[in-house]
Every structure is written in structure tokens, then in C-alpha cells.
Protein backbone atom coordinates (compact mmCIF):
# COMPACT_ATOMS: atom_id res chain seq x y z
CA UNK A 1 69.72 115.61 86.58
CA UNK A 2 71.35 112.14 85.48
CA UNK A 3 71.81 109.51 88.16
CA UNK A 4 75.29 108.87 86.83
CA UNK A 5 77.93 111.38 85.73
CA UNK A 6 80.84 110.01 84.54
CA UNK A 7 84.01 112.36 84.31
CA UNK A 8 87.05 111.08 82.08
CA UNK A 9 90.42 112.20 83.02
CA UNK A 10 91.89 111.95 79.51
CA UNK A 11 95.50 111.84 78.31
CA UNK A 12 96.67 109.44 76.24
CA UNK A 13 95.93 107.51 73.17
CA UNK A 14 93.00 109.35 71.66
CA UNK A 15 91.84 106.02 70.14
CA UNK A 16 91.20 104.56 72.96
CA UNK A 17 89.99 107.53 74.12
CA UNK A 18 86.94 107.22 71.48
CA UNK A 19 86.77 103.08 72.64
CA UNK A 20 86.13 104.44 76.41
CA UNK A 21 83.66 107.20 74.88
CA UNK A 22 81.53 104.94 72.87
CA UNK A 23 81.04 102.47 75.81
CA UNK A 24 79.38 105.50 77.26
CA UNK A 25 76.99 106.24 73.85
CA UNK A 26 75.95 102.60 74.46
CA UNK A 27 74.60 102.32 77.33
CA UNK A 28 71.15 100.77 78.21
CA UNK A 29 69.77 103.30 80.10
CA UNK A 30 70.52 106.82 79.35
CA UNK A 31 70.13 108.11 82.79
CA UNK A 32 73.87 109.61 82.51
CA UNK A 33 76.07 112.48 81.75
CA UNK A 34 79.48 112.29 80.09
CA UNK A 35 82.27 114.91 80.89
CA UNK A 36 86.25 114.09 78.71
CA UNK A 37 88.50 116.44 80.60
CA UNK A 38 91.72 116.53 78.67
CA UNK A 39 94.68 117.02 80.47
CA UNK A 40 96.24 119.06 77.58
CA UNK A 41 97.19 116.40 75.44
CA UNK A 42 100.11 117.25 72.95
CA UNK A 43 97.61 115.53 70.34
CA UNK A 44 94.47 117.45 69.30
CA UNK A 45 92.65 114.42 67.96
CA UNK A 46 90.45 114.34 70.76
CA UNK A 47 90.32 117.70 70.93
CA UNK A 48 88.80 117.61 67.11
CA UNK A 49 86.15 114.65 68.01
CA UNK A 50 84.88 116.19 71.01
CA UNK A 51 84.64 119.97 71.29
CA UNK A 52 81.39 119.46 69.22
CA UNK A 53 79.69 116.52 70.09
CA UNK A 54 76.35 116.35 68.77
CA UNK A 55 74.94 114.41 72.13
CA UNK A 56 74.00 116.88 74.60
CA UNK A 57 75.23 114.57 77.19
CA UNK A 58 78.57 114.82 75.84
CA UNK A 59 80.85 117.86 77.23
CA UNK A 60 84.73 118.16 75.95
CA UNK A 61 87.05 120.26 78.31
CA UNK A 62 90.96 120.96 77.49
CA UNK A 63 92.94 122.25 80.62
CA UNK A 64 94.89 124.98 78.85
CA UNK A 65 98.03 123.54 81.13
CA UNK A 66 98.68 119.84 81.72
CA UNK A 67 97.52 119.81 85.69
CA UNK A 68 98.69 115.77 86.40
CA UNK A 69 96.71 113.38 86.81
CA UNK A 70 95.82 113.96 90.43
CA UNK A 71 95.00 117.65 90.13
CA UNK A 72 92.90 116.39 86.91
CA UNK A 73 91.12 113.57 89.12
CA UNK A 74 90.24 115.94 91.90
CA UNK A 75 88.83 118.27 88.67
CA UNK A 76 86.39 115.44 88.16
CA UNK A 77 85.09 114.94 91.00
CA UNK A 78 84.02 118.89 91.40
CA UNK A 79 82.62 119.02 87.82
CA UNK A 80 80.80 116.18 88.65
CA UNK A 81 76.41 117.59 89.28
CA UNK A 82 74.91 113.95 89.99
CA UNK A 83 74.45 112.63 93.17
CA UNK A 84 76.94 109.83 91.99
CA UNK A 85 80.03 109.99 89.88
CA UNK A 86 82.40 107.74 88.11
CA UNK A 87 85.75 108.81 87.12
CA UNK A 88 87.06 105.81 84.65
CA UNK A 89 90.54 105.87 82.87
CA UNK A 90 90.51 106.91 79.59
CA UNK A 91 91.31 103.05 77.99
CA UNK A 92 88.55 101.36 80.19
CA UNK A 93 85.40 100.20 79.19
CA UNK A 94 81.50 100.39 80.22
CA UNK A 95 79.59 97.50 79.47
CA UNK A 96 75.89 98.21 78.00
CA UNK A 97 74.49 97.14 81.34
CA UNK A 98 77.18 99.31 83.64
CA UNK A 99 74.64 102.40 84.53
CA UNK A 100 71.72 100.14 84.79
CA UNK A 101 73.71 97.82 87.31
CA UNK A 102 74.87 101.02 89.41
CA UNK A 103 71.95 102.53 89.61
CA UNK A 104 70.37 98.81 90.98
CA UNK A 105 72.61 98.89 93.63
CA UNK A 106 72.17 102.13 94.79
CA UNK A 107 68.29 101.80 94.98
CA UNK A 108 68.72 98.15 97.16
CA UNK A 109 71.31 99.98 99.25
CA UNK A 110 70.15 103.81 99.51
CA UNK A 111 72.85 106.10 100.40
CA UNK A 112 75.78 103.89 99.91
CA UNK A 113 79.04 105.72 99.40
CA UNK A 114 80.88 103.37 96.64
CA UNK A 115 79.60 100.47 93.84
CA UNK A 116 81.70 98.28 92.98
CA UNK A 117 80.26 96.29 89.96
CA UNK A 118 81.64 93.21 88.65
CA UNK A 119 85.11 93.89 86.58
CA UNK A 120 86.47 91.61 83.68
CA UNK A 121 89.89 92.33 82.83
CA UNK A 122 91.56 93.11 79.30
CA UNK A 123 94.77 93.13 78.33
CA UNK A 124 96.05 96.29 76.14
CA UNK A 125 94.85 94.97 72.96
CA UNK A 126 91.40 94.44 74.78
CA UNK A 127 91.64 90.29 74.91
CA UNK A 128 90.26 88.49 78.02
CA UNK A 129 93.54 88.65 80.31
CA UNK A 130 93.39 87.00 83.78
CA UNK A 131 97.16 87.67 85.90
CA UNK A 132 97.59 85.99 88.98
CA UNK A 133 97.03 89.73 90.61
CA UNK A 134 93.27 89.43 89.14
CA UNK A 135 92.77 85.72 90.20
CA UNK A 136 93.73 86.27 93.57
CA UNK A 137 91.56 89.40 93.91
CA UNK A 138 88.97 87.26 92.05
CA UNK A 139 88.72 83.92 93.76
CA UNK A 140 90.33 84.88 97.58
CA UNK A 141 89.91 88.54 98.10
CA UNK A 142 86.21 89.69 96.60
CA UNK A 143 82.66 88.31 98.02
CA UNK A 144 81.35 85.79 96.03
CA UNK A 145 77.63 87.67 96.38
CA UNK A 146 76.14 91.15 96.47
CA UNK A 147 77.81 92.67 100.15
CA UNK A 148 77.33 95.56 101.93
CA UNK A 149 80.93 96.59 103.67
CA UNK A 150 81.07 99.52 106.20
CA UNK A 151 83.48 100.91 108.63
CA UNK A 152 85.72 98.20 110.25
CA UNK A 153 84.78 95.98 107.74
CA UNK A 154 85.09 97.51 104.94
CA UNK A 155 88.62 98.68 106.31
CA UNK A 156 89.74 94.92 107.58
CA UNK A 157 88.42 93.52 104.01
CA UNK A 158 90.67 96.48 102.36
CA UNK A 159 93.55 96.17 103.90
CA UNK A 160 93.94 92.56 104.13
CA UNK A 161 93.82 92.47 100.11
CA UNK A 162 92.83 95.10 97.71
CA UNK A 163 90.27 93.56 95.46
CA UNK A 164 88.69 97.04 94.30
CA UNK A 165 89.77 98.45 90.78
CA UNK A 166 89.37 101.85 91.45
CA UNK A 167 87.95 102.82 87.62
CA UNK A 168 85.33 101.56 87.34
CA UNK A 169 84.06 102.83 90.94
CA UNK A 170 81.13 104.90 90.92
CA UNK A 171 81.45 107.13 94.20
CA UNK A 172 78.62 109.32 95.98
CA UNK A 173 79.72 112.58 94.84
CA UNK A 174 79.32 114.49 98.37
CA UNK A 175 81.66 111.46 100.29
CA UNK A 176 84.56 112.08 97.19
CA UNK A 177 84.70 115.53 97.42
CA UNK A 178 84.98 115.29 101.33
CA UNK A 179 88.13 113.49 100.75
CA UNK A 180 91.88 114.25 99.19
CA UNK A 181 94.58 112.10 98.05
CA UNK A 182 97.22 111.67 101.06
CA UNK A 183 100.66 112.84 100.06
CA UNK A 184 102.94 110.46 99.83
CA UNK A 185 101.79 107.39 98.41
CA UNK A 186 101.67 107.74 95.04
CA UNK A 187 101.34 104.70 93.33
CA UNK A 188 98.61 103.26 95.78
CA UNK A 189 96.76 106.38 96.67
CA UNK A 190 93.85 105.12 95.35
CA UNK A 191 93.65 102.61 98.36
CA UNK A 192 94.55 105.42 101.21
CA UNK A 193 91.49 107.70 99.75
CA UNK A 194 89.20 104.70 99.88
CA UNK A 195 90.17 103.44 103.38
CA UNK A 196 90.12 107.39 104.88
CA UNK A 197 86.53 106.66 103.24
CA UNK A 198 86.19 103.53 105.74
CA UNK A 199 87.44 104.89 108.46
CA UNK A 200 85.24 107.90 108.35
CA UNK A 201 82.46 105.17 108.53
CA UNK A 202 82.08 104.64 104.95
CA UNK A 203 80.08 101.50 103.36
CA UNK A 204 80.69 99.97 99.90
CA UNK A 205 78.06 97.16 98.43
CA UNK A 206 79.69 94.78 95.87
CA UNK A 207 77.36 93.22 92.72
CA UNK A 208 78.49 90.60 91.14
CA UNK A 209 77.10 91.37 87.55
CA UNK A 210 79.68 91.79 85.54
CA UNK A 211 79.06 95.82 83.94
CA UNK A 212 82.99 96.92 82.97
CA UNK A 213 86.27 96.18 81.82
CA UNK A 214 89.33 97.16 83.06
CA UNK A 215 92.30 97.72 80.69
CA UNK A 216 95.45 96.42 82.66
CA UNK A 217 98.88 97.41 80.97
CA UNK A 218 101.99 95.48 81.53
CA UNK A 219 103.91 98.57 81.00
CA UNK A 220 102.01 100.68 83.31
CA UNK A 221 103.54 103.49 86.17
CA UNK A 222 102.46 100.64 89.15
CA UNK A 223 103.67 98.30 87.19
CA UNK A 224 107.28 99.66 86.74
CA UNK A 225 106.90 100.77 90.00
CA UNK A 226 106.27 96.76 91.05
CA UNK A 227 109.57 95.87 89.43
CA UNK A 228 111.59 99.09 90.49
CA UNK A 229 110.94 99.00 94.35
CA UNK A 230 109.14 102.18 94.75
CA UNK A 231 105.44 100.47 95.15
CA UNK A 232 106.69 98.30 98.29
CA UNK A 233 108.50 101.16 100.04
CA UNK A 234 104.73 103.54 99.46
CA UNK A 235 102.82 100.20 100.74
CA UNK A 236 105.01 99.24 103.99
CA UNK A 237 104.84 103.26 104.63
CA UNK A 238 100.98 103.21 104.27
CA UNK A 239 100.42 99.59 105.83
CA UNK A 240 102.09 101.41 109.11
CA UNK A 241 99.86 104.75 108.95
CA UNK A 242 96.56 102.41 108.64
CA UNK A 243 98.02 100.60 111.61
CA UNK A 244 98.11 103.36 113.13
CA UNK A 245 94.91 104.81 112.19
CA UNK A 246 93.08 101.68 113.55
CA UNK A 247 94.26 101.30 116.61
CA UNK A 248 93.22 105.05 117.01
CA UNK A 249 89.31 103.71 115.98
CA UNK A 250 89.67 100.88 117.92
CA UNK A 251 89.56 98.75 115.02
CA UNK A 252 91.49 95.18 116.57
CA UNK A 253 90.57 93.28 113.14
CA UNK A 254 91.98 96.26 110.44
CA UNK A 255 94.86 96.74 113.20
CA UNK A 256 96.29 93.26 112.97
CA UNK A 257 95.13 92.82 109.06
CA UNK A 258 97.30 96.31 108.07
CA UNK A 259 99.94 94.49 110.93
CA UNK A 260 100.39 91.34 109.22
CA UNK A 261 99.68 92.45 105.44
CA UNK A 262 99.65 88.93 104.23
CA UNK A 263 98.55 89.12 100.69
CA UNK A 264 100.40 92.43 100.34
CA UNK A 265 103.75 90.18 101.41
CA UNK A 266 102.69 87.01 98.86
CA UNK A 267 102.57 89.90 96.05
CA UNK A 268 105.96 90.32 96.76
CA UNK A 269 106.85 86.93 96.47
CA UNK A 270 105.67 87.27 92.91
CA UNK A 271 107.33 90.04 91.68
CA UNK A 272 110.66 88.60 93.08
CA UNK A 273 111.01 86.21 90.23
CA UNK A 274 111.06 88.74 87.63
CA UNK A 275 113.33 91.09 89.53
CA UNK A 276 115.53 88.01 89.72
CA UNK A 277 115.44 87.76 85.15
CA UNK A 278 116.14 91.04 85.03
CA UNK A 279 119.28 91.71 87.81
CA UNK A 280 117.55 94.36 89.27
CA UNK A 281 119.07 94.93 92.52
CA UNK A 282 116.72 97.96 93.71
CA UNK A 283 113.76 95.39 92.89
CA UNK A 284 115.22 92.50 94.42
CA UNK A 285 116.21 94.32 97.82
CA UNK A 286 112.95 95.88 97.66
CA UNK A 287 110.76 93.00 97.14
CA UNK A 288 112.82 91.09 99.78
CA UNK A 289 112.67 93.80 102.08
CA UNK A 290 108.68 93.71 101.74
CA UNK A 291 108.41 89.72 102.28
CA UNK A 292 110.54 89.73 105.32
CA UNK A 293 110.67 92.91 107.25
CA UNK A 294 108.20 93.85 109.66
């Protein structure tokens, strides 16, 4: 059995697609298994590259309906065998040394639920890109050495600022599949799954070798959803359920981070410039509405 499986979610440009795929091939150690589940795809290019693929590691899967891309996550993480399981996008990319890193930190820290590796970030014509989003997670939000975060910590640390990027995660494949997406929060559900994870006593170990880079699209859904409102209304409804949630653990620190949402309110403050170019009232009241209100 690999120590890695890594399940792609696909749909969407089939070149990058093959970009994401290869990153895989090269790997440094080959202790890993490689699942493309396409989401029915309108294009059949992938479909043509990777029904066949001569690596035995390689399996292709085409969901004879589109399923979304939640129902197609949750897919993943039950086709998933390994003990461990990563669940990229299908425009990210694996450095050589991303398998070899995860496994590392799984045999310093056995048991762990979640490795995060070190990220660099692209743009969407795969240039070095560094936004203010990534600098803040970079330089205020992330540990600046390999950390172990569990429970209230890992919870306080999450909720103050999220400073994860959820692709290039590689979960314990038993703590995933004991938790669902919450309803409701659709642009940041990827931070309600992982803090249901903390408060369920989950731990997390950061390494700072760099072993992945994530693809970040200006013209992404949580992007429009930035500019259009509908992210801040999902965070100040979630930001009020974790409150909640910690003060039923008992958790003082996560209760007063989720409470104040600092970081969550300066990321406001950002997007309320651009909202202000573009006249977009929704954006503007919504961005507002984030900064100020409690």
C-alpha cells in the first residue's frame, strides 16, 4: 500500500490537468498512488490521456454525471486506500520533494491528522506571485518552524487567520472521512471542515520545506465572491457558529479570537478599495458591513 494517495478532483483545463499530473510522475520517492476523478468534463482530452495510463499508479475515473465539486471531493476522500490522502486541485503543483517531505513529517509526528508543507504561490500562468493575502499568511499568520498544533490551539491559530491552503493538505484518511462539509458556507468550507477537525481534538504539524505550489486565480469563485459580498456574509455567519462552538469546549482563547476576527476584518479593509473602482454597491456594503459590525 502507498503511504500517499493523492485523489484529483478534475474539471477544468485539461492542460493543466496534465501540469498537475506530471508533478505527480516526478516525484522523488514513489511511495504514492495517483487517482484523476473527472467530474464529467464537457472535454474528453483528459479523458483520452488517462483512461490508459501506462503507470500502474495512475487510475482515470469519469463520473458519468457532473456530481459538483463537493460531492466529487467527498468521492476522493472514500476512494482514497492509504493511510493518508491528498486531494489537490487540478492546476496545482507537487514539487519533486512533496511525498518525501509528507511522509517526514508524519514519521517525526506519528498519527498526526493534517501536513501542511511549505506552499509557494503561482499566479495562473505559473510565475512566482506573492498578494498581500499570501504575505500576510506568510510573514504574520504561519510558524516560522516545524509546529505541532492540536485542539485549542490549532482552533485559536485557525480562526484568528487562516494561513492553511487547503490543496496541498495531505489529511489522515480515517479523520477526513469522519468529517462532512457544513452546509452553508460555501466559499470557506474548507476552514469549517478543518476547525470541526480541531475541535474534535485534532493536531496539524507545519514543515517549513517548501514541497508545492499553489495556483491562485484572480478570477476565481472566492475571489468574485471577495468582490461581490457573498464571502463576508458566509465568514461573519461562520465566525459566530465557531464562537459558539468554543465557548461550548471551553475554549476562552478560540472564543475571543472567532469574537474579535481581526485579520478576517483587515481583509476587508482590502477588498474595499477595489469595490470602491468598480461602484459595486453589494461589495462596498458588504465589505463595510464586515469591518464594522460586530
Amino acid at each position: 500500500m502507498a503511504a500517499v494517495d493523492i485523489v484529483i478532483p478534475y474539471w477544468g483545463d485539461p492542460d493543466l490537468l496534465t501540469l498537475t499530473v506530471d508533478s505527480v510522475l516526478g516525484q522523488d520517492d514513489d511511495d504514492w498512488t495517483l487517482t484523476i476523478l473527472d467530474d464529467h468534463y464537457p472535454d474528453l482530452t483528459a479523458y483520452e490521456r488517462y483512461r490508459d495510463h501506462p503507470d500502474p499508479r495512475v487510475t482515470y475515473v469519469r463520473h458519468e454525471q457532473n456530481v459538483g465539486i463537493t460531492a466529487n471531493f467527498a468521492q476522493a476522500a472514500q476512494r482514497a486506500t492509504a493511510d493518508y490522502v491528498c486531494i489537490p486541485g487540478s492546476d496545482d503543483l507537487f514539487d519533486p520533494g512533496y511525498v518525501r517531505t509528507v511522509k517526514g513529517a508524519i514519521a517525526r509526528h506519528p498519527g498526526v491528522d493534517i501536513v501542511q508543507p511549505g506552499v509557494r504561490v503561482i499566479d495562473q500562468h505559473g510565475e512566482p506571485s506573492l498578494p498581500l493575502v499570501d504575505r500576510v499568511k506568510r510573514r504574520m499568520l504561519a510558524p516560522r518552524e516545524e509546529t505541532v498544533l492540536a485542539a485549542e490551539d490549532l482552533a485559536t491559530s485557525l480562526i484568528r487567520g487562516n494561513w492553511l491552503y487547503w490543496p496541498s493538505l495531505t489529511f489522515r484518511t480515517e479523520t477526513l472521512r469522519r468529517h462532512d462539509f457544513r452546509d452553508g458556507f460555501p466559499v470557506i468550507q474548507d476552514l469549517a471542515l478543518l476547525m470541526d477537525i480541531a475541535y474534535t481534538g485534532g493536531s496539524l504539524v507545519y514543515t517549513p520545506e517548501v514541497a508545492f505550489a499553489y495556483r491562485r486565480h484572480d478570477g476565481s469563485a472566492s475571489m468574485a465572491a471577495l468582490v461581490g459580498g457573498s464571502r463576508f456574509r458566509d465568514e461573519r455567519r461562520y465566525y459566530r457558529l465557531a464562537h459558539r462552538l468554543a465557548v461550548d469546549h471551553g475554549w476562552r482563547r478560540t472564543a475571543r479570537a472567532a469574537r474579535l476576527r481581526i485579520f478576517s476584518r483587515l481583509h476587508a479593509a482590502t477588498v474595499l478599495p477595489r469595490a470602491l473602482l468598480q461602484r459595486d454597491g453589494q461589495g462596498i456594503r458588504s465589505a463595510l458591513a464586515h469591518l464594522l459590525g460586530p
